[in-house]
N, C-alpha and C. Protein backbone atom coordinates (compact mmCIF):
# COMPACT_ATOMS: atom_id res chain seq x y z
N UNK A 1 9.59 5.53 -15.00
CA UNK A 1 8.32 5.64 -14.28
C UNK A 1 8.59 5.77 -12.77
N UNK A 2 8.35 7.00 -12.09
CA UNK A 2 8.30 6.88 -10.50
C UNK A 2 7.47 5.83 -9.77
N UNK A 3 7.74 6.00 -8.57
CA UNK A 3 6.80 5.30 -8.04
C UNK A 3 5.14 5.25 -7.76
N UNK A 4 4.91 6.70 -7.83
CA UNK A 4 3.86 6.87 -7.50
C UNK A 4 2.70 6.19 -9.06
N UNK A 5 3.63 6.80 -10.21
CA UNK A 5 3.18 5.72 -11.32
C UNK A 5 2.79 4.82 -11.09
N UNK A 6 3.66 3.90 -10.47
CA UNK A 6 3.29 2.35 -10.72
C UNK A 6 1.85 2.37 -9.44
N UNK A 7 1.78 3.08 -8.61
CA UNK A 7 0.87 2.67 -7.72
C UNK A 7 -0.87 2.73 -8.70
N UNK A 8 -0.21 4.21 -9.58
CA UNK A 8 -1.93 4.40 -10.55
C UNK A 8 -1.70 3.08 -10.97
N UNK A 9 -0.75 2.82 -11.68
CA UNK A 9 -0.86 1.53 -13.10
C UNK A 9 -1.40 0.11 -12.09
N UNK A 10 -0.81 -0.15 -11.12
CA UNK A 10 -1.34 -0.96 -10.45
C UNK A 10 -2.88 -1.13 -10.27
N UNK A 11 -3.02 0.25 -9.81
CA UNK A 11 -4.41 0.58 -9.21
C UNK A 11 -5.06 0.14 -8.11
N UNK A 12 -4.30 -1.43 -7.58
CA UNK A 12 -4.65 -1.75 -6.13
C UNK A 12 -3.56 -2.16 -5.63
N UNK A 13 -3.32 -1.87 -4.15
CA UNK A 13 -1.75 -2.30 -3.48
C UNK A 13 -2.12 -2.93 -2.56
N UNK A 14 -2.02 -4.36 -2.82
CA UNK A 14 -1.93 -5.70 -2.27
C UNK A 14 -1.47 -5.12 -0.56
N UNK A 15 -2.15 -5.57 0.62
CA UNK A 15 -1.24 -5.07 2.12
C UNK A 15 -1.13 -6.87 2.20
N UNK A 16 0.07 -7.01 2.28
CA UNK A 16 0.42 -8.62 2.51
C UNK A 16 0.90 -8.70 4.18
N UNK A 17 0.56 -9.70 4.83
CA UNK A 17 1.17 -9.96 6.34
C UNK A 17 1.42 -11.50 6.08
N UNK A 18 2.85 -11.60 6.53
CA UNK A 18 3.49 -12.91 6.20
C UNK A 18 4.06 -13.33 7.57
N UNK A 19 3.71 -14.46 7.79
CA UNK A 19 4.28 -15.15 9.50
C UNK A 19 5.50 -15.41 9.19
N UNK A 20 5.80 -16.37 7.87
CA UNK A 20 6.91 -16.49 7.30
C UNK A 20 7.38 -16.42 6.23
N UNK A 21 8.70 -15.76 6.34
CA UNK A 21 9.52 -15.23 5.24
C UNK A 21 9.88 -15.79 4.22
N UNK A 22 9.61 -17.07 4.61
CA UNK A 22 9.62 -18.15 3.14
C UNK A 22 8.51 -18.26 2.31
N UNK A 23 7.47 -17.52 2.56
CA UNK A 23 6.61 -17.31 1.61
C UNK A 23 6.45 -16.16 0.82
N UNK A 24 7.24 -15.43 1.27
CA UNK A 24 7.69 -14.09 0.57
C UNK A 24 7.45 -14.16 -1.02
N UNK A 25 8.37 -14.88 -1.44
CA UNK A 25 8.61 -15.65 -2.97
C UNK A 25 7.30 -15.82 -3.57
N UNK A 26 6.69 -16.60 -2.98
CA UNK A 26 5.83 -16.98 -3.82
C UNK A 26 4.77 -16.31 -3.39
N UNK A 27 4.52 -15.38 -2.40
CA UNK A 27 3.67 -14.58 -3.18
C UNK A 27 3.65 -13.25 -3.57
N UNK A 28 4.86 -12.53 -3.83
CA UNK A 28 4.98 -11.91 -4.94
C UNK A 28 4.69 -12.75 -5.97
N UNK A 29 5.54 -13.57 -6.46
CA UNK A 29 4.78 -14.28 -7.98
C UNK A 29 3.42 -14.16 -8.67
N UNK A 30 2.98 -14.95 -7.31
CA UNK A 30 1.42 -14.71 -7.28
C UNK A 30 0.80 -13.61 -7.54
N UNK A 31 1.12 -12.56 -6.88
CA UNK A 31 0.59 -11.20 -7.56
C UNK A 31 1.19 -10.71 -8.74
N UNK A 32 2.05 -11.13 -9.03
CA UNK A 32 2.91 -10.92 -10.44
C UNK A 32 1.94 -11.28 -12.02
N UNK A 33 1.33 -12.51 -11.45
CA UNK A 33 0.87 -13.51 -12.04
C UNK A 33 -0.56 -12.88 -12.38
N UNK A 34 -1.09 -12.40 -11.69
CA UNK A 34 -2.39 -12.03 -11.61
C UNK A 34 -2.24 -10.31 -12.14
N UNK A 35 -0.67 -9.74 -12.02
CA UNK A 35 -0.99 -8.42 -12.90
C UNK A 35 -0.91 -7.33 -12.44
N UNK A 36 0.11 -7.57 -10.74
CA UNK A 36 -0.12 -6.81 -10.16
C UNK A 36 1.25 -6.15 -9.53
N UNK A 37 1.78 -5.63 -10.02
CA UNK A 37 3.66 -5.19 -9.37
C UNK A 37 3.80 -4.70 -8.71
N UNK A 38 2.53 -4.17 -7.36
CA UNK A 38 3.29 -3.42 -5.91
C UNK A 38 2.78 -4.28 -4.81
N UNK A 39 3.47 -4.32 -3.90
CA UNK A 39 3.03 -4.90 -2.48
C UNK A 39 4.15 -4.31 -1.68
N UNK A 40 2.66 -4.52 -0.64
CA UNK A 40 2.88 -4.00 1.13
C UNK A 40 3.25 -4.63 1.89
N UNK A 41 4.62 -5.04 2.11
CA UNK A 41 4.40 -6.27 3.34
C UNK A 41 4.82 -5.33 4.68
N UNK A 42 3.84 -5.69 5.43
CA UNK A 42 3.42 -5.22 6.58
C UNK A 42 4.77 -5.21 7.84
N UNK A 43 4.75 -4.83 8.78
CA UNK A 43 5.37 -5.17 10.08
C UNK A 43 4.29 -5.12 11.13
N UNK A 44 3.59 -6.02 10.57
CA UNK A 44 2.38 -6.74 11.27
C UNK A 44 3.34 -7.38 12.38
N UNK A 45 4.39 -8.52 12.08
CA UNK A 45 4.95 -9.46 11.95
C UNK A 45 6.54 -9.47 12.43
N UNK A 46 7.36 -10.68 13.04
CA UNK A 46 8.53 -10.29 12.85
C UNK A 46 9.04 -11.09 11.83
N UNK A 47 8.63 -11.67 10.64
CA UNK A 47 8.76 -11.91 9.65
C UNK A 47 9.36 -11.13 8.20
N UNK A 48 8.59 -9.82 8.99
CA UNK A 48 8.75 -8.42 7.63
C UNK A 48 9.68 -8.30 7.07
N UNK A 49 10.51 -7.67 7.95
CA UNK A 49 12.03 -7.54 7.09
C UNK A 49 12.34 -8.60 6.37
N UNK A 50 12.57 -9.34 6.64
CA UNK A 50 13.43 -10.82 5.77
C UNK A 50 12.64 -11.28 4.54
N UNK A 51 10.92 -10.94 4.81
CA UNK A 51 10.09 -11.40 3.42
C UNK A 51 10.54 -10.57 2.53
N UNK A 52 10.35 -8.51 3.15
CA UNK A 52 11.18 -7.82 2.40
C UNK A 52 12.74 -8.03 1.62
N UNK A 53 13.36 -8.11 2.23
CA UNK A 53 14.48 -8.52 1.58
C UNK A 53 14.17 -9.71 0.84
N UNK A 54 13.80 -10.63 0.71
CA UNK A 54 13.76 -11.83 -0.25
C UNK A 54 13.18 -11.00 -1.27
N UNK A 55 11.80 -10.62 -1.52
CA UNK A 55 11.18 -9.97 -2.36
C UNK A 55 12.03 -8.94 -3.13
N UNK A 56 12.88 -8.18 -2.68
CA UNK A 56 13.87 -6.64 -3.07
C UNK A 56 15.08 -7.68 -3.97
N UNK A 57 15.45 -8.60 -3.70
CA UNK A 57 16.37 -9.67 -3.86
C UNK A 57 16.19 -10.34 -5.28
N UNK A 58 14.93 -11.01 -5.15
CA UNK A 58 14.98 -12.26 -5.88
C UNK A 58 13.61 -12.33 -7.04
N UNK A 59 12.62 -10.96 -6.50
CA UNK A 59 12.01 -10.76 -7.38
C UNK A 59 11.67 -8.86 -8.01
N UNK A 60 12.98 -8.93 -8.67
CA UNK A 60 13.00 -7.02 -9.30
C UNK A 60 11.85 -6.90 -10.03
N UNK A 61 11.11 -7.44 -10.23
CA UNK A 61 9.77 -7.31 -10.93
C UNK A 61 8.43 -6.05 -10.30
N UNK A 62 8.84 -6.87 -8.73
CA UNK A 62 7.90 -6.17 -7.90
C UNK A 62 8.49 -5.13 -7.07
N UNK A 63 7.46 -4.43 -7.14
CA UNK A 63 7.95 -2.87 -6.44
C UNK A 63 7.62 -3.09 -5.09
N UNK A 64 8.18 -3.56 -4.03
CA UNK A 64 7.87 -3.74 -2.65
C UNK A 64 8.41 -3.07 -1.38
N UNK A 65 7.49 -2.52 -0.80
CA UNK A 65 7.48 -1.38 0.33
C UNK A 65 6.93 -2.04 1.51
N UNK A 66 7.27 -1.23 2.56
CA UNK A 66 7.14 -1.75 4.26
C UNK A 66 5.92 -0.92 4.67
N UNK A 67 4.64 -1.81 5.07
CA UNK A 67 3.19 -1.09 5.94
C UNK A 67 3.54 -1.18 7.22
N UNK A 68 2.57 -0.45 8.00
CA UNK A 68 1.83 -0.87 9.31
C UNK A 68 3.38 0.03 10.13
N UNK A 69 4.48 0.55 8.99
CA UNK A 69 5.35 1.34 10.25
C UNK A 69 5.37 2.00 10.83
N UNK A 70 5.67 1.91 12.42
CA UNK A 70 5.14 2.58 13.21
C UNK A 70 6.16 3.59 14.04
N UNK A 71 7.85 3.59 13.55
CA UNK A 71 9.25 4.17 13.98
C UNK A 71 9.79 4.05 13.18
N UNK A 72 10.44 5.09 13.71
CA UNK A 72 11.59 5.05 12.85
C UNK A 72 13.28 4.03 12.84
N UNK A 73 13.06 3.14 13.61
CA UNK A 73 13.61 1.55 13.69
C UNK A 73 13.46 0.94 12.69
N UNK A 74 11.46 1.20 12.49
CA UNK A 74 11.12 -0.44 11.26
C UNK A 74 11.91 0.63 10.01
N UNK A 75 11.75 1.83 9.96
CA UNK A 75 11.62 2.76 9.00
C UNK A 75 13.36 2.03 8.05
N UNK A 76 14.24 1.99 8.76
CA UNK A 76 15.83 1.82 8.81
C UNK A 76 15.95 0.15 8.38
N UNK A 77 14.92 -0.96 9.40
CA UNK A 77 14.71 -2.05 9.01
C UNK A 77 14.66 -2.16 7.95
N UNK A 78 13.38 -1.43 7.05
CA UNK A 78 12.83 -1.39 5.51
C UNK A 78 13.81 -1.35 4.93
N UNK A 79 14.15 0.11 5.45
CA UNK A 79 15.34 0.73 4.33
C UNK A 79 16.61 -0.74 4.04
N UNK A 80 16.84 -0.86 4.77
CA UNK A 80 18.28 -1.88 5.10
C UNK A 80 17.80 -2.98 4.21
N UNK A 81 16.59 -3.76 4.35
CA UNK A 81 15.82 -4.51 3.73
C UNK A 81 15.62 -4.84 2.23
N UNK A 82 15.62 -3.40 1.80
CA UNK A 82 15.36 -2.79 0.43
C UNK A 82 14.38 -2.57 -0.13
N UNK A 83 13.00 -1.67 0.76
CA UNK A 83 12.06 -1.41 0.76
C UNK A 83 12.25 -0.14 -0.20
N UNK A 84 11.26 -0.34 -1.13
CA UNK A 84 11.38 1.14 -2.32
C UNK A 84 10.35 2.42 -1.28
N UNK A 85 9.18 2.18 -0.84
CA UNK A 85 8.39 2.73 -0.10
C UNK A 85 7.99 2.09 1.40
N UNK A 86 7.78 3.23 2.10
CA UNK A 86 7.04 3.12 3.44
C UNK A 86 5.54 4.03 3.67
N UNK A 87 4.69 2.97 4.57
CA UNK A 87 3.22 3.19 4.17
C UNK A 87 3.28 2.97 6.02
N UNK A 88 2.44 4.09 6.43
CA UNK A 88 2.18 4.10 8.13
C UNK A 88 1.06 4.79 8.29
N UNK A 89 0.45 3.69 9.06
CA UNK A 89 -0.96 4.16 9.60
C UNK A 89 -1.57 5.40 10.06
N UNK A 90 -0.89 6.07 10.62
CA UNK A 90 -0.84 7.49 10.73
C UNK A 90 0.26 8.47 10.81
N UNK A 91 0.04 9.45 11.31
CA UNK A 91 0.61 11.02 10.79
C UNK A 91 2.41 10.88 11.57
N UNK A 92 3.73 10.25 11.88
CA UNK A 92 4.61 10.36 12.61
C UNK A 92 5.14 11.31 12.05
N UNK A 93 5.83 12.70 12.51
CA UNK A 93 6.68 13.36 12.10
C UNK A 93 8.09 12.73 12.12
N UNK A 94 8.10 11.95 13.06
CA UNK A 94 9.66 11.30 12.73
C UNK A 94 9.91 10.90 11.94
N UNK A 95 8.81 9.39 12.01
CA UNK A 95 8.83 8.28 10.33
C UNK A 95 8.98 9.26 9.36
N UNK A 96 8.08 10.04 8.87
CA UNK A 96 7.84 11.11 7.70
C UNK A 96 9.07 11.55 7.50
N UNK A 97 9.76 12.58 8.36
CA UNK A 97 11.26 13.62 8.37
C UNK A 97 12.18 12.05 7.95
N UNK A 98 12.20 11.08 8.48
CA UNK A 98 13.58 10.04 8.50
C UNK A 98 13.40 9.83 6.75
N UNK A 99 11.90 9.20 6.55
CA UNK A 99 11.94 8.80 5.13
C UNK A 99 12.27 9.69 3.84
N UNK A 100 12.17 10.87 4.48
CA UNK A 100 12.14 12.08 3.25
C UNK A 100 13.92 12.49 3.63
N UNK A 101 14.22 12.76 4.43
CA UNK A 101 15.75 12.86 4.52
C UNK A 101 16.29 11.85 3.79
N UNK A 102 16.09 10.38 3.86
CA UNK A 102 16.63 9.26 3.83
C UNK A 102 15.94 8.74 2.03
N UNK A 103 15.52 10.16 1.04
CA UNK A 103 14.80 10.05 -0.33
C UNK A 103 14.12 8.48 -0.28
N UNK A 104 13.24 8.32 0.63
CA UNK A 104 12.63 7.52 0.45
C UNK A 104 10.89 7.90 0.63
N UNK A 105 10.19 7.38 -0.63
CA UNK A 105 8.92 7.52 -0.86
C UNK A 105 8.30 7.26 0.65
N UNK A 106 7.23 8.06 0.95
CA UNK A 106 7.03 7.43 2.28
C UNK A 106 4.99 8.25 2.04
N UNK A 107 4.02 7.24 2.34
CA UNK A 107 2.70 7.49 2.49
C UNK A 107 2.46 7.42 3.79
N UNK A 108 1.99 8.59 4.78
CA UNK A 108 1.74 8.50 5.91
C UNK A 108 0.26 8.73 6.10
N UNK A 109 -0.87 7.91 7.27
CA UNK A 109 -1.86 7.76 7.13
C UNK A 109 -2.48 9.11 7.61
N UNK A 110 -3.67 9.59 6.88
CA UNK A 110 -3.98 11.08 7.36
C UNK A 110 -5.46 10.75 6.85
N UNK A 111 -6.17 11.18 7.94
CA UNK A 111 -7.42 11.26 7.77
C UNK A 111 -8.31 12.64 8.52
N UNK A 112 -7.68 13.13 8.78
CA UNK A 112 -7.81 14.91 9.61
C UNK A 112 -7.53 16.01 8.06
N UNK A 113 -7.78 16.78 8.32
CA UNK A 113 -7.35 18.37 7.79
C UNK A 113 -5.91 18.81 8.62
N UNK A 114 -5.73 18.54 9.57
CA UNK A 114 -4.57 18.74 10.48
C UNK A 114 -3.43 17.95 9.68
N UNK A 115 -3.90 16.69 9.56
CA UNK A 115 -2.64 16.03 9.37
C UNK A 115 -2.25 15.96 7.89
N UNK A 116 -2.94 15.91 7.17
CA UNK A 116 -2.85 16.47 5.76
C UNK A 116 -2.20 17.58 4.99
N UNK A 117 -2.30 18.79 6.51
CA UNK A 117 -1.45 20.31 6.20
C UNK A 117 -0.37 19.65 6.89
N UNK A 118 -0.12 18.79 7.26
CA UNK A 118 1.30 18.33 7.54
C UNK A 118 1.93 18.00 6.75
N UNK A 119 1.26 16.77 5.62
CA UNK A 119 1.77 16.00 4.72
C UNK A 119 2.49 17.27 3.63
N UNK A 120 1.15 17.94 3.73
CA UNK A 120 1.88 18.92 2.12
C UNK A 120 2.42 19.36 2.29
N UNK A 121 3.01 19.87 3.45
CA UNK A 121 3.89 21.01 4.16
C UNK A 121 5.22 20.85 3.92
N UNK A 122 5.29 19.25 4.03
CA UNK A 122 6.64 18.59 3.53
C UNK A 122 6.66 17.70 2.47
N UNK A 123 5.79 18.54 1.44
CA UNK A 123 6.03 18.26 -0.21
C UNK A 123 5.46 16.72 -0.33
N UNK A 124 4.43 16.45 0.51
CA UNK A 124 3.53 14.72 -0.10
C UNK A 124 2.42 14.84 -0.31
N UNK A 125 1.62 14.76 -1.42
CA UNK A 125 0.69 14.84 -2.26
C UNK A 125 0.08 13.51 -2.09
N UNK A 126 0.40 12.13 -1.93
CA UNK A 126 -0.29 10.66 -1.58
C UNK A 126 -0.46 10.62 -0.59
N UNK A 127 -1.35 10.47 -0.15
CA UNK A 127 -1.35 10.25 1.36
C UNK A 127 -2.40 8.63 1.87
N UNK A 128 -2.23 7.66 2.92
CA UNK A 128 -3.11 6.91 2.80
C UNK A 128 -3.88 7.26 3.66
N UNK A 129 -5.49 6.37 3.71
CA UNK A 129 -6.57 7.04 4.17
C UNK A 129 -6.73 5.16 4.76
N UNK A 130 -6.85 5.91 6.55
CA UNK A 130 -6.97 4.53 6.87
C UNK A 130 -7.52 4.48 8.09
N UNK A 131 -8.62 3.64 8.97
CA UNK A 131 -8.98 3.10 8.06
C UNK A 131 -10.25 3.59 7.11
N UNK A 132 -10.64 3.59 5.82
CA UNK A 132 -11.27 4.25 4.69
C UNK A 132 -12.66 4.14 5.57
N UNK A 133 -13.21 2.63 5.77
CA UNK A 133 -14.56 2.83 6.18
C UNK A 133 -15.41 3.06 7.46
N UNK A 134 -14.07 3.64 7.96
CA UNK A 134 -14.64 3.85 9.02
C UNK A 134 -14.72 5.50 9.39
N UNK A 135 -13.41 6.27 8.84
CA UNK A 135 -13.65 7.40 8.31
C UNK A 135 -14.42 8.41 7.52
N UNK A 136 -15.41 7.66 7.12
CA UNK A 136 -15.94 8.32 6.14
C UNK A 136 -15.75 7.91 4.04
N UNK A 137 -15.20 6.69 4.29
CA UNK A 137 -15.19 6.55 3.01
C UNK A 137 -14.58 7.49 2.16
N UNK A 138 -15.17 7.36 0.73
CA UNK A 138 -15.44 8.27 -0.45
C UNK A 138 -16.17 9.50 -0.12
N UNK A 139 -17.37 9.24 0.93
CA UNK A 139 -17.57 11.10 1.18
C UNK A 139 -16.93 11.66 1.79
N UNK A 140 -15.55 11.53 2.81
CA UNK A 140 -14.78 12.19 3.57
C UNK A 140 -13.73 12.73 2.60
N UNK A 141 -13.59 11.58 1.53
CA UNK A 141 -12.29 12.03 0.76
C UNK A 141 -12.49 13.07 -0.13
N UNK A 142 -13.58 13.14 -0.64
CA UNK A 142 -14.53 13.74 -1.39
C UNK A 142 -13.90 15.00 -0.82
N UNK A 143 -15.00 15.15 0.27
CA UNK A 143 -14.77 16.58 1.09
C UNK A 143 -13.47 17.31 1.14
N UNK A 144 -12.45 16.37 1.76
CA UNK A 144 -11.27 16.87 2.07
C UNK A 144 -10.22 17.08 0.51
N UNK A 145 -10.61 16.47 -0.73
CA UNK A 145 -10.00 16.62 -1.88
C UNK A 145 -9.99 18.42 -1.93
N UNK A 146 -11.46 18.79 -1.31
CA UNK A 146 -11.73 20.30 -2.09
C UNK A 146 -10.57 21.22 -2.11
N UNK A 147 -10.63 21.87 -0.68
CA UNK A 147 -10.21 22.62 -0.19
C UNK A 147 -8.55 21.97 -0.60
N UNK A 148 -8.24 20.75 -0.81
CA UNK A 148 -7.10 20.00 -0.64
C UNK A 148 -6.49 20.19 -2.41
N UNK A 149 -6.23 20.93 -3.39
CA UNK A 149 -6.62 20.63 -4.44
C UNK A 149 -5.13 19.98 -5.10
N UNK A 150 -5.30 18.58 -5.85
CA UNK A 150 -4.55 17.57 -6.28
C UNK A 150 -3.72 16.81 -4.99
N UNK A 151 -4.88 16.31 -4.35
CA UNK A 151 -4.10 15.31 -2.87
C UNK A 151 -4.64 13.88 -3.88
N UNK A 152 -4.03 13.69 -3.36
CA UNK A 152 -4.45 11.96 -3.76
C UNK A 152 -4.31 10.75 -2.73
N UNK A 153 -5.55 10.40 -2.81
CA UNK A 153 -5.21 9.15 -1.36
C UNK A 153 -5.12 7.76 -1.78
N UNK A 154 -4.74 6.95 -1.07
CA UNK A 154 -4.75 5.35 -1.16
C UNK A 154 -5.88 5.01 0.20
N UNK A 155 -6.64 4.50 0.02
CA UNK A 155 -7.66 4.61 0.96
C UNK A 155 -7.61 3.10 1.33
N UNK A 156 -7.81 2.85 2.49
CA UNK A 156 -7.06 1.26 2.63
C UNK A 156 -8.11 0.76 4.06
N UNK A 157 -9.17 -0.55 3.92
CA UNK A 157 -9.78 -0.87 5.37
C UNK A 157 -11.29 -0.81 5.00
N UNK A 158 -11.72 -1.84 5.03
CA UNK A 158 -13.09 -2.20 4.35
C UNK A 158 -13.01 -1.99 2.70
N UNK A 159 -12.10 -2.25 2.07
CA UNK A 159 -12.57 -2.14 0.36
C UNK A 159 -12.51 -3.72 -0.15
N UNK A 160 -13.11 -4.45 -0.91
CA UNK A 160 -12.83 -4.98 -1.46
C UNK A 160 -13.43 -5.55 -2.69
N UNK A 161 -14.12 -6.51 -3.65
CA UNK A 161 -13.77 -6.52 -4.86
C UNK A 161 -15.45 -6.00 -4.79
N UNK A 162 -16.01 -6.04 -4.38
CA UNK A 162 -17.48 -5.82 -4.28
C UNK A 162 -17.70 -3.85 -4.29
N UNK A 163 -16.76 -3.16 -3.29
CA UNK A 163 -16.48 -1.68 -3.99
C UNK A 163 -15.48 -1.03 -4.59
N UNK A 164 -14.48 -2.20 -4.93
CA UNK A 164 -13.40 -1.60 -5.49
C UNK A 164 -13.83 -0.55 -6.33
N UNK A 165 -14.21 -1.15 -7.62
CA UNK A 165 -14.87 0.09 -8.49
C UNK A 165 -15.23 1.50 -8.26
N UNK A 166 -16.05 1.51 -7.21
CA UNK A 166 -16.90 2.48 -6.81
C UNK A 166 -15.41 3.45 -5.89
N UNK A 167 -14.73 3.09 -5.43
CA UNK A 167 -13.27 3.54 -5.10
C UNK A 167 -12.37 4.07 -6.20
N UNK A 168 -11.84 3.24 -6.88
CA UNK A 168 -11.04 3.76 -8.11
C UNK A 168 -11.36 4.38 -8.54
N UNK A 169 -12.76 4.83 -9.30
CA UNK A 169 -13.22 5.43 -10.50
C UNK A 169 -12.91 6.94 -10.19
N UNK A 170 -12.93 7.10 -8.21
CA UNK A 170 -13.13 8.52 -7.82
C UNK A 170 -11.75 9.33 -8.25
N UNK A 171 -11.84 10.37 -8.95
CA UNK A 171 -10.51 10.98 -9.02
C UNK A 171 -9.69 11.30 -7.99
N UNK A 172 -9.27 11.40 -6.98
CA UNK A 172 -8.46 11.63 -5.66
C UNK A 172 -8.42 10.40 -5.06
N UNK A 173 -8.34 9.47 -5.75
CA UNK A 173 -7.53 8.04 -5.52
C UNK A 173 -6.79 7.76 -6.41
N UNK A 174 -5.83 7.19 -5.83
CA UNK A 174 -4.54 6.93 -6.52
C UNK A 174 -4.65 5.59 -6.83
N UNK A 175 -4.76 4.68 -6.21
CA UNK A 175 -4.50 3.26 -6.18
C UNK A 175 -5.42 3.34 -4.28
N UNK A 176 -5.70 2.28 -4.67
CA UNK A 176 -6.55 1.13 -3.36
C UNK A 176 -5.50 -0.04 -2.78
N UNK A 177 -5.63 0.10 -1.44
CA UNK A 177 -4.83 -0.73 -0.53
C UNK A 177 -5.90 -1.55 0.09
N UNK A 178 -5.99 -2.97 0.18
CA UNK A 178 -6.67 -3.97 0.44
C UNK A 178 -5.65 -5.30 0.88
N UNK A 179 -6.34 -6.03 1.84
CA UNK A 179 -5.69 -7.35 1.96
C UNK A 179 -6.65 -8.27 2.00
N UNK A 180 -7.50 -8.00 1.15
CA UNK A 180 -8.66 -8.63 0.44
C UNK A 180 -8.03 -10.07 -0.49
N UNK A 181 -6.80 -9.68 -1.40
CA UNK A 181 -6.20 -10.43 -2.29
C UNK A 181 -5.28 -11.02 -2.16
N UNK A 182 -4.83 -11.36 -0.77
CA UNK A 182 -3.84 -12.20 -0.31
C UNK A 182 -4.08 -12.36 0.96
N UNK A 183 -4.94 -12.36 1.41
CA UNK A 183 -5.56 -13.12 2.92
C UNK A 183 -4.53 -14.11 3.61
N UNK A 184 -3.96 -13.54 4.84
CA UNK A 184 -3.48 -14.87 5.73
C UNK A 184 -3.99 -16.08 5.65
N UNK A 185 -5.18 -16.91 5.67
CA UNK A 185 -5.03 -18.36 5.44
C UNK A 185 -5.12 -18.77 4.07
N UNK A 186 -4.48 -17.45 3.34
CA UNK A 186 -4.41 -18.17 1.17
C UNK A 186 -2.92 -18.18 1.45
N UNK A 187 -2.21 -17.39 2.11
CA UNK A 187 -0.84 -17.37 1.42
C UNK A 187 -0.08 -18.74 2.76
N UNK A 188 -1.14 -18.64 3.74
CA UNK A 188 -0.90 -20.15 4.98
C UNK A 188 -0.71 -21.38 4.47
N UNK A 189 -1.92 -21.37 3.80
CA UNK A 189 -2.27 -22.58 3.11
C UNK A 189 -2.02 -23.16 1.86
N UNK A 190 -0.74 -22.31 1.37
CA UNK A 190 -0.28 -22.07 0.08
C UNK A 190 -0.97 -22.06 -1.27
N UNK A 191 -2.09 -21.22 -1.05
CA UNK A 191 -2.99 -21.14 -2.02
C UNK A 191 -2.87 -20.35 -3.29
N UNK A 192 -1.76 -20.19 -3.65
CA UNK A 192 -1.16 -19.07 -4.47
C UNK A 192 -1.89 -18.68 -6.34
N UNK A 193 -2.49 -19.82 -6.53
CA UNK A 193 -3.15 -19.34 -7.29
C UNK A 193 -4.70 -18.83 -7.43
N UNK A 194 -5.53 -19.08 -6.19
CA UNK A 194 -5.95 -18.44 -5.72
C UNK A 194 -5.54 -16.92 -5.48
N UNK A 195 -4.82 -16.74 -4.84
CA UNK A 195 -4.31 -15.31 -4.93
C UNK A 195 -4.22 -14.95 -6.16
N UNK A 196 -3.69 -15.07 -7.51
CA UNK A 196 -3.60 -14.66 -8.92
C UNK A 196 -4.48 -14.78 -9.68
N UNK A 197 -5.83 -15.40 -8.97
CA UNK A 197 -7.15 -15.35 -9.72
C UNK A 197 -7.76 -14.01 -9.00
N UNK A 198 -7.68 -13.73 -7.19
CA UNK A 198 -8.04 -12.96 -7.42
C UNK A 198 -7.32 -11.48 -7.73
N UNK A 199 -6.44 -11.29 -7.61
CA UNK A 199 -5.55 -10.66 -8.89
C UNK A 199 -6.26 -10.08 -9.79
N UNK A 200 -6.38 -10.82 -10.41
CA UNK A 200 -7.16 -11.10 -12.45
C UNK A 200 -8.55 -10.39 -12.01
N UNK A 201 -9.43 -10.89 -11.30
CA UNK A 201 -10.43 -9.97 -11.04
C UNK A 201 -10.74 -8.52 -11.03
N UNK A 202 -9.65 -8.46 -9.90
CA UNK A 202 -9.33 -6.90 -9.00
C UNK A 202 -9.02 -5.97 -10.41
N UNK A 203 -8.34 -6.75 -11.43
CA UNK A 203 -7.52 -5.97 -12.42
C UNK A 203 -8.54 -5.63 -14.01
N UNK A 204 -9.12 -6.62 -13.76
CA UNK A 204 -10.68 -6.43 -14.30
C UNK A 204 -11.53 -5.60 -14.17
N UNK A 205 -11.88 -5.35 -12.97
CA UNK A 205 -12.75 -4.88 -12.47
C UNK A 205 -11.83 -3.26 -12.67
N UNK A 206 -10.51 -2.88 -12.91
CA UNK A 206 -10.29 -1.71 -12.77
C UNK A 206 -10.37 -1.43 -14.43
N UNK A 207 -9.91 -2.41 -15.22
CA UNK A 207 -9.96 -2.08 -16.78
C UNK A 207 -11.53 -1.73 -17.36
N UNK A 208 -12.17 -2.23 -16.45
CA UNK A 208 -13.65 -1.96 -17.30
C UNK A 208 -14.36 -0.39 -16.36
N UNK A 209 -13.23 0.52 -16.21
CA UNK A 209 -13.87 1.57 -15.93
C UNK A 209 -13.33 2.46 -16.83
């Protein structure tokens, strides 16, 4: 199964931001637990790398990739780390060229027609859409699917369990990016099963479509 597989089978990709790297562990589990095998841990943080690596390390279960990159530094960080994918807020030709030289999956954020004839240009069909609600949602993606034909986005920034549905069901989504399901003061406060309840929900809410 590629990667981009697991992102459908998933259907939502957890964006995790961790202060510290010792919580890495447990919450992958946590999303493990609840049903869910990809996460984002961010370089929100200077935490990232090292949660990454614990996660690439100690739990092969989960498919875990580096967000929020913004160079091609964190890009090498990840990599070194043992990040399977890289996810960046918008369009870098560097990040993009380093990750695809360097056969690494890489979703770069595109919410233009411009930057989109970029993505495909150099053979990427996922692209993330960020942020979703402020862009235009589902009618922007809508639009831009047309003319765009088999793009697929991860649309990520205002979704959560209240429109997940109404997100997934659309065909030119791939999987949904949210940090709806692991919130900084659940994974602070070591609330971890909390996190795997809401998990169980999110995963619910995608089976009954």
């Amino acid at each position: 199964m590629d990667l981009m597989e697991r992102f459908s089978n998933a259907g939502v990709v957890p964006v995790v931001v961790l202060e510290d790297a010792g919580q890495a562990l447990s919450t992958a589990r946590a999303l493990l637990a609840g049903g869910i095998d990809v996460m984002e841990i961010t370089f929100r943080t200077d935490a990232a790398r090292d949660a990454i690596q614990i996660v690439a390390e100690q739990c092969p279960d989960m498919l875990v990739g580096a967000g929020t990159v913004c160079s091609v530094e964190q890009c090498r960080q990840a990599a070194e780390a043992g990040a399977r994918f890289i996810v960046s807020p918008g369009f870098d030709p560097c990040v993009v060229d380093w990750c695809l030289e360097h056969e690494l999956t890489v979703l770069p954020g595109c919410v233009t027609p411009s930057e989109i004839m970029e993505a495909l240009s150099r053979g990427i069909s996922t692209v993330k859409f960020f942020p979703a609600s402020i862009y235009g949602g589902l009618e922007a993606m809508k639009a831009l699917s047309g003319p765009f034909v088999g793009l697929q986005f991860v649309p990520t920034g205002g979704i959560n369990a209240a429109n997940l549905a109404e997100y997934a069901k659309a065909p030119f989504v791939r999987a949904v990016g949210g940090s709806w399901l692991c919130s900084r003061s659940d994974i602070a406060q070591g609330r971890f099963e909390h996190i795997t309840e809401l998990c169980r929900q999110a995963k619910n809410i995608l089976a009954g479509l």
